[in-house]
Protein backbone atom coordinates (compact mmCIF):
# COMPACT_ATOMS: atom_id res chain seq x y z
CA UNK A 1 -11.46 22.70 -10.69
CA UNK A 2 -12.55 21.21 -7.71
CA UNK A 3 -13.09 22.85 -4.23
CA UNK A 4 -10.27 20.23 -3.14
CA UNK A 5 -7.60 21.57 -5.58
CA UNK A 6 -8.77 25.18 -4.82
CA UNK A 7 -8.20 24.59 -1.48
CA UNK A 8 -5.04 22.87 -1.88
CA UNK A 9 -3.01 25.26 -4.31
CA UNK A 10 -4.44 28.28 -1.64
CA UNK A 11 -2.76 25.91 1.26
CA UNK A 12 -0.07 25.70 -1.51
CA UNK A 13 0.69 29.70 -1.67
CA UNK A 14 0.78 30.36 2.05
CA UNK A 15 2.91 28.21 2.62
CA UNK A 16 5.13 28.84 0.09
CA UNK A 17 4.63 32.69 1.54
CA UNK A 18 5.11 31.30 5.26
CA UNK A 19 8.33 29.86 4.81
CA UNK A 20 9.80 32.86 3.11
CA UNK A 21 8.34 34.88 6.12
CA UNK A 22 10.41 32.39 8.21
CA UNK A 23 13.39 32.73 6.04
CA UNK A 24 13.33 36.62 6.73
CA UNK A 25 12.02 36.29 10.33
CA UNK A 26 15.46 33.88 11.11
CA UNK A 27 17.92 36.35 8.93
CA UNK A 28 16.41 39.24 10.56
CA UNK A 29 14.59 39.28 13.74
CA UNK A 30 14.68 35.83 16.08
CA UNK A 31 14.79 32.31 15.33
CA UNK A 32 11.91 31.90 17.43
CA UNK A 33 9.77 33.35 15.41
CA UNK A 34 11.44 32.10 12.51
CA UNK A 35 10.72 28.26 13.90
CA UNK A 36 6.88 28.99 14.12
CA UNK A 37 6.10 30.25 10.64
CA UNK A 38 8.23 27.22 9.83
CA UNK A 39 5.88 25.10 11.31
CA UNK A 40 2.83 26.95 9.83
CA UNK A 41 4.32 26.09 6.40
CA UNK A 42 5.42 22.45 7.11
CA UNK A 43 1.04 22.43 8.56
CA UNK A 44 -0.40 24.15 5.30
CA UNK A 45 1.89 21.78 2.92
CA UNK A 46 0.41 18.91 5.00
CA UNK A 47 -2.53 20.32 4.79
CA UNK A 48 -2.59 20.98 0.67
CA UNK A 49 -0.94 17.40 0.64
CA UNK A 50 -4.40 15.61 1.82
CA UNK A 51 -6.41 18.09 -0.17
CA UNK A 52 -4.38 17.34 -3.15
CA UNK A 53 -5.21 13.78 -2.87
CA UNK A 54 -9.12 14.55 -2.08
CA UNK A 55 -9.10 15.72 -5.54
CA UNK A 56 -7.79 13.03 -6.90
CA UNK A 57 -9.86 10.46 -5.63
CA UNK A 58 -13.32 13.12 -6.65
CA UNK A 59 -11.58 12.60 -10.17
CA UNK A 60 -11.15 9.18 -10.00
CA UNK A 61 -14.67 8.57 -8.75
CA UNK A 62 -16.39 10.60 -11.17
CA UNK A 63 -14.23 8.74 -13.98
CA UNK A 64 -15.47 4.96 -12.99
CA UNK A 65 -19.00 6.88 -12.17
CA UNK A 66 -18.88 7.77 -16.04
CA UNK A 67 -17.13 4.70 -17.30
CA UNK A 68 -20.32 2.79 -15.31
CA UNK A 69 -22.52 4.79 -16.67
CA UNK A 70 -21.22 4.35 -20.30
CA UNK A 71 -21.25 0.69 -19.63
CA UNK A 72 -17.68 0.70 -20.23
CA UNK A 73 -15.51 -1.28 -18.82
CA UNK A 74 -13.62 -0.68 -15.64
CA UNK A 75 -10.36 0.76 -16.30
CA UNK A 76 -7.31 -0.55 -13.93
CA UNK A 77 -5.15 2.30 -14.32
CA UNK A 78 -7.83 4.05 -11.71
CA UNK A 79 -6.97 2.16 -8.87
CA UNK A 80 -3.26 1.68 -9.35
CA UNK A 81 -2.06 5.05 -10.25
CA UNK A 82 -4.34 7.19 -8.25
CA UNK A 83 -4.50 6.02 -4.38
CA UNK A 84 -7.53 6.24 -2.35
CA UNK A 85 -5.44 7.35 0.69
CA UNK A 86 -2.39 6.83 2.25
CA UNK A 87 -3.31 3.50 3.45
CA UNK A 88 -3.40 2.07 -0.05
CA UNK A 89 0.59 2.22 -0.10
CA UNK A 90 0.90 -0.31 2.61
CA UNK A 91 -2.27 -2.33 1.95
CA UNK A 92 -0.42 -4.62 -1.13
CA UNK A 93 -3.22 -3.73 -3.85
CA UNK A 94 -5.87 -4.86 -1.35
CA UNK A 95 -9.23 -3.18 -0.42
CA UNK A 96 -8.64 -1.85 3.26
CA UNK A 97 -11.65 0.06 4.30
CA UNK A 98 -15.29 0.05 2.97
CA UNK A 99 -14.94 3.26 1.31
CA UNK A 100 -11.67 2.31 -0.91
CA UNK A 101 -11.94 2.27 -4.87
CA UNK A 102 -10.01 -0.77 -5.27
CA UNK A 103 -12.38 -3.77 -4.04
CA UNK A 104 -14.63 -2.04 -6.84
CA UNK A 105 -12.24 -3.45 -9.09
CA UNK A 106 -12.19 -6.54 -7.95
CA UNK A 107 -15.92 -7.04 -8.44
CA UNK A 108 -15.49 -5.59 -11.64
CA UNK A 109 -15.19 -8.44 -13.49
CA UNK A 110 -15.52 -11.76 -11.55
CA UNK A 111 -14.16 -13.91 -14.04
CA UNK A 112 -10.77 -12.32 -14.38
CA UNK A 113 -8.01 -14.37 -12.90
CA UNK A 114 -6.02 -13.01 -10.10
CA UNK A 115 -3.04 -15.49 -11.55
CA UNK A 116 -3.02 -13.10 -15.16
């Protein structure tokens, strides 16, 4: 387990626990209140959101680090199932910022047509 998922299911639990404290807070007491521990909970599942992906990309890194060092080949599956961030949705497969995983695949194997 990474400090990224720990992080992330903690992030996970209060908010889970935040929105049923705004569930009681609106039956109960005042919607004000009810509309801020809303908001904490729509901030900590935001926040477990990005760490959720942090650990995916630590995954994904340390599997290409370990394919590399195995001399194995690159495997594609890396860059197209697991993005690098939420730019790689609108970037159309394409590297989009020096520290993205996916112009590693490109160099990967420069005789590989892009027409395959």
């Amino acid at each position: 387990m990474t400090p990224d998922l720990r992080t992330a299911r903690t992030c996970d639990a209060l908010a889970a626990a935040s929105t049923a404290g705004a569930i009681y807070l609106g039956w109960t007491y005042s919607l004000w209140a009810a509309a801020a521990c809303a908001y904490v909970a729509l901030f900590l599942a935001w926040c477990a959101r990005a760490h959720h992906r942090h650990h995916r990309v630590r995954r994904a890194r340390a599997r290409l680090a370990e394919r590399a060092a195995r001399g194995m080949p690159i495997d594609p599956i890396v860059f197209t199932v697991i993005p690098c961030c939420d730019l790689s949705e609108h970037a159309d497969g394409q590297a989009h910022d020096s520290d993205c995983l996916r112009h590693l695949a490109q160099e990967s194997d420069p005789n590989r047509s892009s027409a395959a």
